[in-house]
PDB file of N, CA and C in Angstrom:
ATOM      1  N   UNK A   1       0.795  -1.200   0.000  1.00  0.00           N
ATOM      2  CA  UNK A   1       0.000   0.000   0.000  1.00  0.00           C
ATOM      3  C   UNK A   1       0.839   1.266   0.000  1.00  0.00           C
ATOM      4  N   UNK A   2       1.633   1.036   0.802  1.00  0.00           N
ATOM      5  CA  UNK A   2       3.147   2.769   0.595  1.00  0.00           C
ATOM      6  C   UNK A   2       3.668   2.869  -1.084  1.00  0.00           C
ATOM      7  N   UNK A   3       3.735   2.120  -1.421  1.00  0.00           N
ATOM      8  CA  UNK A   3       3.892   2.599  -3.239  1.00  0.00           C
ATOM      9  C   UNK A   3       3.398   2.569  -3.798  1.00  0.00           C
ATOM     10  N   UNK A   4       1.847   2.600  -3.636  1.00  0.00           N
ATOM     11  CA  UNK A   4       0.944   3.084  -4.254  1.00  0.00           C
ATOM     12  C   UNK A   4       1.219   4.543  -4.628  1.00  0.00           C
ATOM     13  N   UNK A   5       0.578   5.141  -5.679  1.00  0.00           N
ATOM     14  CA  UNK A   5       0.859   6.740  -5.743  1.00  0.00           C
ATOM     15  C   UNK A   5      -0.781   6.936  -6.378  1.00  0.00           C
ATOM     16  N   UNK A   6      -0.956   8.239  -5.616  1.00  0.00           N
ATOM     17  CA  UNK A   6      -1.835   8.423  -6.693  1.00  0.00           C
ATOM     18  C   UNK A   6      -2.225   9.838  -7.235  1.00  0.00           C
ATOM     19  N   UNK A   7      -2.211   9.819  -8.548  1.00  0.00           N
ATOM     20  CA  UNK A   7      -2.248  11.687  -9.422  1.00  0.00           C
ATOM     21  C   UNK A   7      -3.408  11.673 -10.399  1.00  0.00           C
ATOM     22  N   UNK A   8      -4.362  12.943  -8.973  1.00  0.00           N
ATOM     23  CA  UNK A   8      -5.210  13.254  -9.720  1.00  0.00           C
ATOM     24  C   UNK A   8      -5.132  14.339 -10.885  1.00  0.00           C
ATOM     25  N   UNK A   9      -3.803  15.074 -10.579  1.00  0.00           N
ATOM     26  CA  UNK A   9      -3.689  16.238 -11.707  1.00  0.00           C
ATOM     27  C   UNK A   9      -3.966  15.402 -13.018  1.00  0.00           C
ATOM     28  N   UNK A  10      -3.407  14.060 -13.042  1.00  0.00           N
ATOM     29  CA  UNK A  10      -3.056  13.430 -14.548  1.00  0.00           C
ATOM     30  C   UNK A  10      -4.712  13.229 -15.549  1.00  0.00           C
ATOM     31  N   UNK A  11      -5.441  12.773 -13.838  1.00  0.00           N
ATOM     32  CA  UNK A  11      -6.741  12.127 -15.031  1.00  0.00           C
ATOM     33  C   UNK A  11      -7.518  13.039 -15.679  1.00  0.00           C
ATOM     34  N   UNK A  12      -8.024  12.655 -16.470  1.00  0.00           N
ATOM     35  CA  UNK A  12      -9.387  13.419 -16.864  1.00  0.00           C
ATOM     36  C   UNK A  12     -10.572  12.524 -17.043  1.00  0.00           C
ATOM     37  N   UNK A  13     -11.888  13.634 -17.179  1.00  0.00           N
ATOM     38  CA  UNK A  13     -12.998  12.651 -16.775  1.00  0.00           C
ATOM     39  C   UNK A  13     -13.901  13.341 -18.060  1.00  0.00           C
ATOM     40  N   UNK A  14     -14.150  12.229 -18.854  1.00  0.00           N
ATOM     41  CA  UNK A  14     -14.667  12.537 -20.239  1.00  0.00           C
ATOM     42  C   UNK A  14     -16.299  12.216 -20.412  1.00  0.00           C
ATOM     43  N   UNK A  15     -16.910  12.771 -20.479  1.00  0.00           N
ATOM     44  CA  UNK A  15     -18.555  12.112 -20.489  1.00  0.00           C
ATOM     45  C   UNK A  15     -18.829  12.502 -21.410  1.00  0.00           C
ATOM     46  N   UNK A  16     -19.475  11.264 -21.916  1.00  0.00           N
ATOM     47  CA  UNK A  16     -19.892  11.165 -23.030  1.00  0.00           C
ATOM     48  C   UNK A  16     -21.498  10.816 -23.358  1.00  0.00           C
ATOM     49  N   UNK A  17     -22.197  11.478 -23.634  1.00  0.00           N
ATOM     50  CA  UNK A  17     -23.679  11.362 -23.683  1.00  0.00           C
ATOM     51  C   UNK A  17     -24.460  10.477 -24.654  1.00  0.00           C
ATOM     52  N   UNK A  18     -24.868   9.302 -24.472  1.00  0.00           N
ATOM     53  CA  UNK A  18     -24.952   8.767 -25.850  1.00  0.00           C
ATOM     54  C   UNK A  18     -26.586   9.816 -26.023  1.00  0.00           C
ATOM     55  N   UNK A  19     -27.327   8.876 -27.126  1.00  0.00           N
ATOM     56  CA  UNK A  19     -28.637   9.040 -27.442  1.00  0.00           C
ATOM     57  C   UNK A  19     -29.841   8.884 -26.577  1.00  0.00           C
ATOM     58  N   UNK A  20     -29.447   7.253 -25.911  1.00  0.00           N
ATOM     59  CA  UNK A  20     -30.417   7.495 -24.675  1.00  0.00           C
ATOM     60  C   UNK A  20     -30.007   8.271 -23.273  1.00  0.00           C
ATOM     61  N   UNK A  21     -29.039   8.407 -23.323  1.00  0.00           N
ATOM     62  CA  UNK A  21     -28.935   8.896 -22.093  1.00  0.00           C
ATOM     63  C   UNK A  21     -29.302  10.580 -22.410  1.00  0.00           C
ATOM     64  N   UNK A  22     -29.464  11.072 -23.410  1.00  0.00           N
ATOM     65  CA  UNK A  22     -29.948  12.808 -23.512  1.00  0.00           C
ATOM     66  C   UNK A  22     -31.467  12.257 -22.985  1.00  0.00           C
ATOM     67  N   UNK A  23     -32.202  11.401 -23.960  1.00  0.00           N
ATOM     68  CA  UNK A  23     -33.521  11.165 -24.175  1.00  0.00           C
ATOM     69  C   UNK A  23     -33.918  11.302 -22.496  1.00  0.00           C
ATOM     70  N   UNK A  24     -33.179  10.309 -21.888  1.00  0.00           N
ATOM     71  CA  UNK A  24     -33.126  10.016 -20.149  1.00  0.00           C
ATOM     72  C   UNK A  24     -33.287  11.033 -19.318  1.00  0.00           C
ATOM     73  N   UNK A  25     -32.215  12.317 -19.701  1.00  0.00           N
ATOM     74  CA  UNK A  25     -32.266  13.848 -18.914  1.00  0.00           C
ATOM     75  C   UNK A  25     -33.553  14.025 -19.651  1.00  0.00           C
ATOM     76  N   UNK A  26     -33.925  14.179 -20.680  1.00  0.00           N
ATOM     77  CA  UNK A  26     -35.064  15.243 -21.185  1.00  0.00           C
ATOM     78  C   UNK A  26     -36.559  14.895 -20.404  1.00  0.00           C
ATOM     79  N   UNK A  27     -36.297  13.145 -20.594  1.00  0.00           N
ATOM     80  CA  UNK A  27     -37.506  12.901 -19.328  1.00  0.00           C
ATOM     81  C   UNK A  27     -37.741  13.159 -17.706  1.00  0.00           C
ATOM     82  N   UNK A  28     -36.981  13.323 -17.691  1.00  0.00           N
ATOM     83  CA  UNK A  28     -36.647  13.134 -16.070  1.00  0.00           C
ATOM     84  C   UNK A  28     -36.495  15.106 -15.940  1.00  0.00           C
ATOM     85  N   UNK A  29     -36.251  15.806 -16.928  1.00  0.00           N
ATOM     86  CA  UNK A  29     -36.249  17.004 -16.827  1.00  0.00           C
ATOM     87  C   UNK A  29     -38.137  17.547 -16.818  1.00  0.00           C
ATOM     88  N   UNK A  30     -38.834  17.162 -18.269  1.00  0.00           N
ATOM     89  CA  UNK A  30     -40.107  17.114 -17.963  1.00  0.00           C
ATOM     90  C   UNK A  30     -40.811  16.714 -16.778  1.00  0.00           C
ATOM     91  N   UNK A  31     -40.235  15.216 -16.018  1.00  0.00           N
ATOM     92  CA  UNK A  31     -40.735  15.056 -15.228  1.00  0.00           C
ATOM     93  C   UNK A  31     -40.659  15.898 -13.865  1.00  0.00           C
ATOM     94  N   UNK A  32     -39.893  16.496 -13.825  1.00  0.00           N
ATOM     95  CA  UNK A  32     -39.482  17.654 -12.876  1.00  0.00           C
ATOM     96  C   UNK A  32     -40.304  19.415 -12.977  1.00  0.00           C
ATOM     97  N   UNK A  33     -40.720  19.349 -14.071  1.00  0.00           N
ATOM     98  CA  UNK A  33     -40.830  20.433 -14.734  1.00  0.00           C
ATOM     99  C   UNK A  33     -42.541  20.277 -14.565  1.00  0.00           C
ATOM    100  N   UNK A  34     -43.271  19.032 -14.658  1.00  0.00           N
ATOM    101  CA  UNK A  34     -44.495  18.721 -14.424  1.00  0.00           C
ATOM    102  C   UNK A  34     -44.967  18.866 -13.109  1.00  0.00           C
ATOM    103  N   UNK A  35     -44.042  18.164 -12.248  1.00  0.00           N
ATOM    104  CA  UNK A  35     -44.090  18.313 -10.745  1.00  0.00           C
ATOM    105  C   UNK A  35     -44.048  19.154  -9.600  1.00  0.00           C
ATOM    106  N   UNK A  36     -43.257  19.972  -9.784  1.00  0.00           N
ATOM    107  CA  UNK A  36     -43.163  21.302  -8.975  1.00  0.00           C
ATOM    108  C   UNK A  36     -43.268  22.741 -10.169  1.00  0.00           C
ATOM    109  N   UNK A  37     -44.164  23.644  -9.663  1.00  0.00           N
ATOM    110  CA  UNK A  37     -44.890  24.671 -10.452  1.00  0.00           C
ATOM    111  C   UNK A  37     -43.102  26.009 -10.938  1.00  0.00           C
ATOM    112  N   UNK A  38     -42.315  25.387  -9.986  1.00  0.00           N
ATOM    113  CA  UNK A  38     -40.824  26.722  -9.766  1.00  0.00           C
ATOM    114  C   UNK A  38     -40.405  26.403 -10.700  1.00  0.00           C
ATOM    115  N   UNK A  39     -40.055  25.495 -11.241  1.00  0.00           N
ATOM    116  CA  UNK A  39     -39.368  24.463 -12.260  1.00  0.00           C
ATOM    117  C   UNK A  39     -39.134  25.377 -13.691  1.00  0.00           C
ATOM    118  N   UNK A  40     -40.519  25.602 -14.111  1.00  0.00           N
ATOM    119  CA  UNK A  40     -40.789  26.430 -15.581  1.00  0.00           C
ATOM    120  C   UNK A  40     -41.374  25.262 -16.687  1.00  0.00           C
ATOM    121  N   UNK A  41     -41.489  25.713 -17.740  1.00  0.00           N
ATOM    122  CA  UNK A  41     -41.891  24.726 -18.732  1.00  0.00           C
ATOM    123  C   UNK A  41     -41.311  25.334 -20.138  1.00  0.00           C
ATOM    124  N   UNK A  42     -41.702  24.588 -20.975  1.00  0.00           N
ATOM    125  CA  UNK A  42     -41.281  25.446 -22.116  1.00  0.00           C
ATOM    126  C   UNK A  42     -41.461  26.449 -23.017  1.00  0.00           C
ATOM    127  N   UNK A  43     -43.067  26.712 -21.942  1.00  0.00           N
ATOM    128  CA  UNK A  43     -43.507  28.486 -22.572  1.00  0.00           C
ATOM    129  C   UNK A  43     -43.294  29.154 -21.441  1.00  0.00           C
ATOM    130  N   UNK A  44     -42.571  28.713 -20.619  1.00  0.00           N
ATOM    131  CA  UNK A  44     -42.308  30.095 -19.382  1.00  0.00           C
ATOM    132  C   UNK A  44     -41.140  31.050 -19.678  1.00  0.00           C
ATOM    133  N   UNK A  45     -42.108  32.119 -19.737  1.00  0.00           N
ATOM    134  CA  UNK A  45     -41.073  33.357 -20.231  1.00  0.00           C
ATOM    135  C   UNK A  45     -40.675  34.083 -18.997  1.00  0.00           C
ATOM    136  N   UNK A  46     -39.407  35.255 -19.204  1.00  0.00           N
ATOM    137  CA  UNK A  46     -38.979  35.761 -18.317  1.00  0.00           C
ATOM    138  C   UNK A  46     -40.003  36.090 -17.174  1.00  0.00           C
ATOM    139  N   UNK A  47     -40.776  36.761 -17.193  1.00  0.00           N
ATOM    140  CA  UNK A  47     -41.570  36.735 -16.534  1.00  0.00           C
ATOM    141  C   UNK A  47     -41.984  36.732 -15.618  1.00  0.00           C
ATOM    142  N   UNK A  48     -42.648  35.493 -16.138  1.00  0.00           N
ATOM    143  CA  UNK A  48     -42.718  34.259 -14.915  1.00  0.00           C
ATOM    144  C   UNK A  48     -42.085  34.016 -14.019  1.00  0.00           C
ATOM    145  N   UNK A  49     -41.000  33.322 -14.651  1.00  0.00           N
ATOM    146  CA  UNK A  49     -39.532  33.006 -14.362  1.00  0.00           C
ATOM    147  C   UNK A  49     -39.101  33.688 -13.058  1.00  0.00           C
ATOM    148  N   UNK A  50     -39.204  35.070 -13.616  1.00  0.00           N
ATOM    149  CA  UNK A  50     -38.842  36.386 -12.503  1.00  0.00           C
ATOM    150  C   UNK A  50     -39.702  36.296 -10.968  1.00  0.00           C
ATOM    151  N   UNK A  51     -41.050  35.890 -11.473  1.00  0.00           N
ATOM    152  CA  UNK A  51     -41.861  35.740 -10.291  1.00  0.00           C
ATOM    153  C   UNK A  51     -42.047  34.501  -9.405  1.00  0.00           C
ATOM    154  N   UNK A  52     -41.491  33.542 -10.253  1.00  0.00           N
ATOM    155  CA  UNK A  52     -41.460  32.445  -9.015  1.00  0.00           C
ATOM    156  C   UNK A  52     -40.097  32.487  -8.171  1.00  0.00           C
ATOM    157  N   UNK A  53     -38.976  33.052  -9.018  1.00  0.00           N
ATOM    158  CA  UNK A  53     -37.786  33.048  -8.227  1.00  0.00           C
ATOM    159  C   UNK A  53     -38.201  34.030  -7.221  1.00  0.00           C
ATOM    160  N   UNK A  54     -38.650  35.424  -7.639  1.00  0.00           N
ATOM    161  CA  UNK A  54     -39.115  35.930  -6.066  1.00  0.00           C
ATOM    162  C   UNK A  54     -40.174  35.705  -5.277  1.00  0.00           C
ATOM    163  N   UNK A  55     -41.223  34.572  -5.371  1.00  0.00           N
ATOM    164  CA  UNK A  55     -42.035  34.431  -4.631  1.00  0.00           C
ATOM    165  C   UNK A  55     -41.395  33.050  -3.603  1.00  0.00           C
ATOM    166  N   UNK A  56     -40.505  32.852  -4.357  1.00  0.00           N
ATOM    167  CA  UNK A  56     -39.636  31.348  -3.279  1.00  0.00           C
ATOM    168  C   UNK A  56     -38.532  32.149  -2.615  1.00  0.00           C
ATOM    169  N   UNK A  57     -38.053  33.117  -2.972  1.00  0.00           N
ATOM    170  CA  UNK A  57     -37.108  33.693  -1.690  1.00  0.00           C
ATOM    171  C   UNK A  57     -37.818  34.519  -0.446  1.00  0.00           C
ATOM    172  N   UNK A  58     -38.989  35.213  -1.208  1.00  0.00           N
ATOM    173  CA  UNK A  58     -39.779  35.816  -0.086  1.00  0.00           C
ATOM    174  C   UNK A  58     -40.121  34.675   1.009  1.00  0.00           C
ATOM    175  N   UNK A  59     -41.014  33.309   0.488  1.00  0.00           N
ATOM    176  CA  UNK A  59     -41.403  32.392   1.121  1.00  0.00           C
ATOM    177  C   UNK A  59     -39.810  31.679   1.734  1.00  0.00           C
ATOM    178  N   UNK A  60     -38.725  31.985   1.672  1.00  0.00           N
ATOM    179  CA  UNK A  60     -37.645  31.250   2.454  1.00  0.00           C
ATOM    180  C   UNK A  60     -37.869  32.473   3.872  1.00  0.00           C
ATOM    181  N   UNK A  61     -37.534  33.356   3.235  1.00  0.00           N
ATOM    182  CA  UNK A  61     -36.937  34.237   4.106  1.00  0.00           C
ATOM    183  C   UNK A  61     -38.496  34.436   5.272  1.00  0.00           C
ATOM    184  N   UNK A  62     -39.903  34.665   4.910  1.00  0.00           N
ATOM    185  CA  UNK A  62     -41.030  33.969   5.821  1.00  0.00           C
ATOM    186  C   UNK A  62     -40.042  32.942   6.704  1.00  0.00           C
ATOM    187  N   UNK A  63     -40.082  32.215   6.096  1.00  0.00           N
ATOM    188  CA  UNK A  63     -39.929  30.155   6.987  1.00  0.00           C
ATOM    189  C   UNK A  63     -38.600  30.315   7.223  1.00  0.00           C
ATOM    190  N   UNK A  64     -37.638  30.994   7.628  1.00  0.00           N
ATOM    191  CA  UNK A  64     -36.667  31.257   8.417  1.00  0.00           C
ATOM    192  C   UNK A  64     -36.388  32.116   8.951  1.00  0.00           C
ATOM    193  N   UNK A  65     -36.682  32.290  10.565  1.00  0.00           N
ATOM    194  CA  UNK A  65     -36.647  32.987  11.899  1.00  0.00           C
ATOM    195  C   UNK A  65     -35.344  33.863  11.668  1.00  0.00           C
ATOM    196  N   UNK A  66     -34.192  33.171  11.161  1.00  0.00           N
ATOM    197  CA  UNK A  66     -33.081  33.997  11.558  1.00  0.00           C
ATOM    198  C   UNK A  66     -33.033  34.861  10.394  1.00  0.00           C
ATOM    199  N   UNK A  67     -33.385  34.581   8.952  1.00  0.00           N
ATOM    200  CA  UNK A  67     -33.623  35.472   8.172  1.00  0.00           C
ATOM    201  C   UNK A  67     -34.424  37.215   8.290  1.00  0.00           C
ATOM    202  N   UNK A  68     -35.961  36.602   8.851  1.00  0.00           N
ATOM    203  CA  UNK A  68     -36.432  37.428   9.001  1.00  0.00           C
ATOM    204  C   UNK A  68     -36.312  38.213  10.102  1.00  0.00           C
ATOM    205  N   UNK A  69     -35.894  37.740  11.043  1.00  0.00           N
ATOM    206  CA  UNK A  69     -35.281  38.900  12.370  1.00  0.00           C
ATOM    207  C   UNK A  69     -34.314  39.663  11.793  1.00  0.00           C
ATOM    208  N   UNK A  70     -32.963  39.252  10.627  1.00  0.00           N
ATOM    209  CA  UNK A  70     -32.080  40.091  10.290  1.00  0.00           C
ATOM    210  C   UNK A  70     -32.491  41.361   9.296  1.00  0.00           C
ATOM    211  N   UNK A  71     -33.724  41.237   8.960  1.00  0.00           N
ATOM    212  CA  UNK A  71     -34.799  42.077   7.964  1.00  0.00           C
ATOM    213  C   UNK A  71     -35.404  42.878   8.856  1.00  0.00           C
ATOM    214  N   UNK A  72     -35.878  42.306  10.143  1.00  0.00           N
ATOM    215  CA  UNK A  72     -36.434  43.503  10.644  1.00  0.00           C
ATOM    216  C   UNK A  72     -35.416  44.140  11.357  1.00  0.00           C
ATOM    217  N   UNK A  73     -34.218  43.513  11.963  1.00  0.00           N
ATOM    218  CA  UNK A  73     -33.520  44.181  12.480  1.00  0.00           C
ATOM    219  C   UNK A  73     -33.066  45.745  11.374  1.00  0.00           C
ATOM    220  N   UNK A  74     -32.531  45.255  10.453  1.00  0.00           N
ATOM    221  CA  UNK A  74     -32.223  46.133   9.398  1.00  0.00           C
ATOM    222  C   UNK A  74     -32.687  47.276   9.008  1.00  0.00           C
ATOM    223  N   UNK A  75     -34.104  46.937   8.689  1.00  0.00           N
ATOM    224  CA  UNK A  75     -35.516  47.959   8.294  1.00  0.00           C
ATOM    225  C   UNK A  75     -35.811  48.587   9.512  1.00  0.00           C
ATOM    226  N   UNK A  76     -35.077  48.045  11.012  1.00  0.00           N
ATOM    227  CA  UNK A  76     -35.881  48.797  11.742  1.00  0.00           C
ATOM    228  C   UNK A  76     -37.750  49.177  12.226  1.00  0.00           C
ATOM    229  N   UNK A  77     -38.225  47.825  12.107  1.00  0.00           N
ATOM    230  CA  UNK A  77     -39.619  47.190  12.245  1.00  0.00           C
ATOM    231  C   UNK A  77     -39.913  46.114  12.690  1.00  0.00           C
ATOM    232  N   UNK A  78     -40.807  45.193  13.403  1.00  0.00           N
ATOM    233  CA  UNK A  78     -40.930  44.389  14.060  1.00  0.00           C
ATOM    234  C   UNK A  78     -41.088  43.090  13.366  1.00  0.00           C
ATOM    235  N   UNK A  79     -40.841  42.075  13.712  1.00  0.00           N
ATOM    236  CA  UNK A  79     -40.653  40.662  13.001  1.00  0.00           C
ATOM    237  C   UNK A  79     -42.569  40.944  12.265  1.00  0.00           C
ATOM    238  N   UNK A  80     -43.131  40.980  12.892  1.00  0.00           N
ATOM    239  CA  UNK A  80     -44.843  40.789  12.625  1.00  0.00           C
ATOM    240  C   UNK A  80     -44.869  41.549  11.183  1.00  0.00           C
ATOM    241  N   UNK A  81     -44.596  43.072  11.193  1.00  0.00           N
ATOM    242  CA  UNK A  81     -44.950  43.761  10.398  1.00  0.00           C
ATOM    243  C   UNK A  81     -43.792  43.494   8.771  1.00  0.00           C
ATOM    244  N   UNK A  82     -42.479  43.116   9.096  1.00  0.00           N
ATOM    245  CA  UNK A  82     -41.838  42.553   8.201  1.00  0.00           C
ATOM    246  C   UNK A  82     -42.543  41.138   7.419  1.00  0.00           C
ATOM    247  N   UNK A  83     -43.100  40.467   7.905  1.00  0.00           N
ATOM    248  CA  UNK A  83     -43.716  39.109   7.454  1.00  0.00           C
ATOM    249  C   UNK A  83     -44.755  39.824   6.621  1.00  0.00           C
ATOM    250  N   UNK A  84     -45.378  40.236   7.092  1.00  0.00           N
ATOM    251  CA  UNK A  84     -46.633  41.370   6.452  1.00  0.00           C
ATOM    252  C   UNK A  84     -46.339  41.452   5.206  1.00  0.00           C
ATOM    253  N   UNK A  85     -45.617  42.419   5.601  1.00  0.00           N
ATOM    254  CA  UNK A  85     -45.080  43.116   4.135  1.00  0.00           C
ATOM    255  C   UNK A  85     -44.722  42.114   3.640  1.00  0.00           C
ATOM    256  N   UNK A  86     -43.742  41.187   3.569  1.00  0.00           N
ATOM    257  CA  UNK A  86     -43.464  39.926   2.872  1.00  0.00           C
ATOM    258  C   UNK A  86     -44.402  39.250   2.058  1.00  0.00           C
ATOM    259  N   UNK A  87     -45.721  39.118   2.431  1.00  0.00           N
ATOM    260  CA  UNK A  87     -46.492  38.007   2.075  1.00  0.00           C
ATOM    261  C   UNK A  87     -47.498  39.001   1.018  1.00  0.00           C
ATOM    262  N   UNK A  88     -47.322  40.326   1.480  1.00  0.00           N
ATOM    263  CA  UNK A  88     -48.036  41.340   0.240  1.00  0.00           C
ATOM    264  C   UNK A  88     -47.453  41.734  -0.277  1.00  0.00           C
ATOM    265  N   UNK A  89     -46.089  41.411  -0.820  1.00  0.00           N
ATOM    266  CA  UNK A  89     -45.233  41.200  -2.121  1.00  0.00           C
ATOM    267  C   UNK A  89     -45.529  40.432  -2.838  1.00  0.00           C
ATOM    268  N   UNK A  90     -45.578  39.119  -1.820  1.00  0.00           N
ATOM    269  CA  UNK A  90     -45.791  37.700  -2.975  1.00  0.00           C
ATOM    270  C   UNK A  90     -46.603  37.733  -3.577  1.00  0.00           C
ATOM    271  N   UNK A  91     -48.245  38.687  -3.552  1.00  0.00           N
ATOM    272  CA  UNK A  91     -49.149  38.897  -4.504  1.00  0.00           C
ATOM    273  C   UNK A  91     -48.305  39.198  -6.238  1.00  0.00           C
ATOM    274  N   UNK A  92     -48.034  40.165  -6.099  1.00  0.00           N
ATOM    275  CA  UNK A  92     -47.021  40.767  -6.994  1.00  0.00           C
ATOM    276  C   UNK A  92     -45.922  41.408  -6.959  1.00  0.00           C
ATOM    277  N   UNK A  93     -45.152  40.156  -6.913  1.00  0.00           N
ATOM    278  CA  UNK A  93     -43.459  40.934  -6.917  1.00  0.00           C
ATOM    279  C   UNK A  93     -43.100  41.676  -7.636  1.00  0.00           C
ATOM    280  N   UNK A  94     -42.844  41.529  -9.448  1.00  0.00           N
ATOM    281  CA  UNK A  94     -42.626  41.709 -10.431  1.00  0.00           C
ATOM    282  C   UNK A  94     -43.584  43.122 -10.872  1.00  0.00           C
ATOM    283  N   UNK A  95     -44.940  43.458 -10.417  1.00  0.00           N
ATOM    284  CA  UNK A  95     -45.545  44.361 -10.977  1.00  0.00           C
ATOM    285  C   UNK A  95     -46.198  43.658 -11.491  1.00  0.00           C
ATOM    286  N   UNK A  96     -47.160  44.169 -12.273  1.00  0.00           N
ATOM    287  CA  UNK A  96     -48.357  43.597 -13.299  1.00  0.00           C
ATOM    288  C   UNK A  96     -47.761  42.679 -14.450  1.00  0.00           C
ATOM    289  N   UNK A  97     -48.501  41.729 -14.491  1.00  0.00           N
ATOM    290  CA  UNK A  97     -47.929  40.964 -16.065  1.00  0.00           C
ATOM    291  C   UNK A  97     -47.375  41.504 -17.082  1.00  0.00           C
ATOM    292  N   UNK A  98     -46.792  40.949 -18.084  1.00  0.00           N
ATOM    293  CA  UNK A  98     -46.709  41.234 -19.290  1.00  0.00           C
ATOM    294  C   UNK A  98     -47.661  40.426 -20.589  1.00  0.00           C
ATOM    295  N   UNK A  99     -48.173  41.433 -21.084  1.00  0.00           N
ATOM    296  CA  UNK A  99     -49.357  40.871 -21.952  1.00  0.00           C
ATOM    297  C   UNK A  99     -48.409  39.741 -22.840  1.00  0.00           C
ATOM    298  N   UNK A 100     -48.712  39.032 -23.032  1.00  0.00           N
ATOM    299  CA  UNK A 100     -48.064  37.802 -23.700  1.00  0.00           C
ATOM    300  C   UNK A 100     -48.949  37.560 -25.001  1.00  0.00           C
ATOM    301  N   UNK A 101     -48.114  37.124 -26.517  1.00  0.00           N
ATOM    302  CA  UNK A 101     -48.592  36.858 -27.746  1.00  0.00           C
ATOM    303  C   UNK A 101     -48.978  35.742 -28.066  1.00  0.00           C
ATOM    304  N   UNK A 102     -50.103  35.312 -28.099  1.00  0.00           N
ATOM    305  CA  UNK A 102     -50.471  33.869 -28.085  1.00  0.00           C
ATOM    306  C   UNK A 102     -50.737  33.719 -29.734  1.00  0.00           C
ATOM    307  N   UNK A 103     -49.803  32.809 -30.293  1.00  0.00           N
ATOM    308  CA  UNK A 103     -49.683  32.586 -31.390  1.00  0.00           C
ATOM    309  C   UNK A 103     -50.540  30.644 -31.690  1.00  0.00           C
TER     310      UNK A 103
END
């Protein structure tokens, strides 16, 4: 076992994707994409996009105590009234929609 050596600088690690294995991600990507609404699909435009990423950080920063105490500490307002405000963002983060072209 003492002359063993071993060099990771030397290797490399080559992946190679055949045909099924793309087919494999693309399902398992849909299937992800079906399942949880954050995900997106393949007509989700910026948007959207924009509004679920901020309606899941608002909802972290809600569901973690130490988050939101460092928010009210900050703002200078009470844990209660910070949540508040939090949860009447998540109506509309982003502002009003964008009229979208339905072709």
């Amino acid at each position: 076992m003492d002359n063993q050596k071993f060099c990771f600088s030397s290797v490399t690690l080559r992946i190679d994707f055949g045909f099924q294995d793309r087919f494999n991600l693309n399902s398992q990507l849909e299937h992800l994409q079906s399942k949880y609404v954050g995900t997106g699909h393949a007509d989700t435009n910026k948007f959207e996009w924009m509004v679920n990423q901020h309606r899941d950080s608002y909802a972290s920063y809600i569901g973690h105590h130490a988050l939101i105490s460092y928010f009210a500490v900050a703002q200078n307002e009470c844990i209660a009234r910070v949540k508040f405000e939090f949860v009447e963002k998540m109506l509309q983060p982003c502002g009003l929609p964008v009229p979208r072209d339905e072709q």
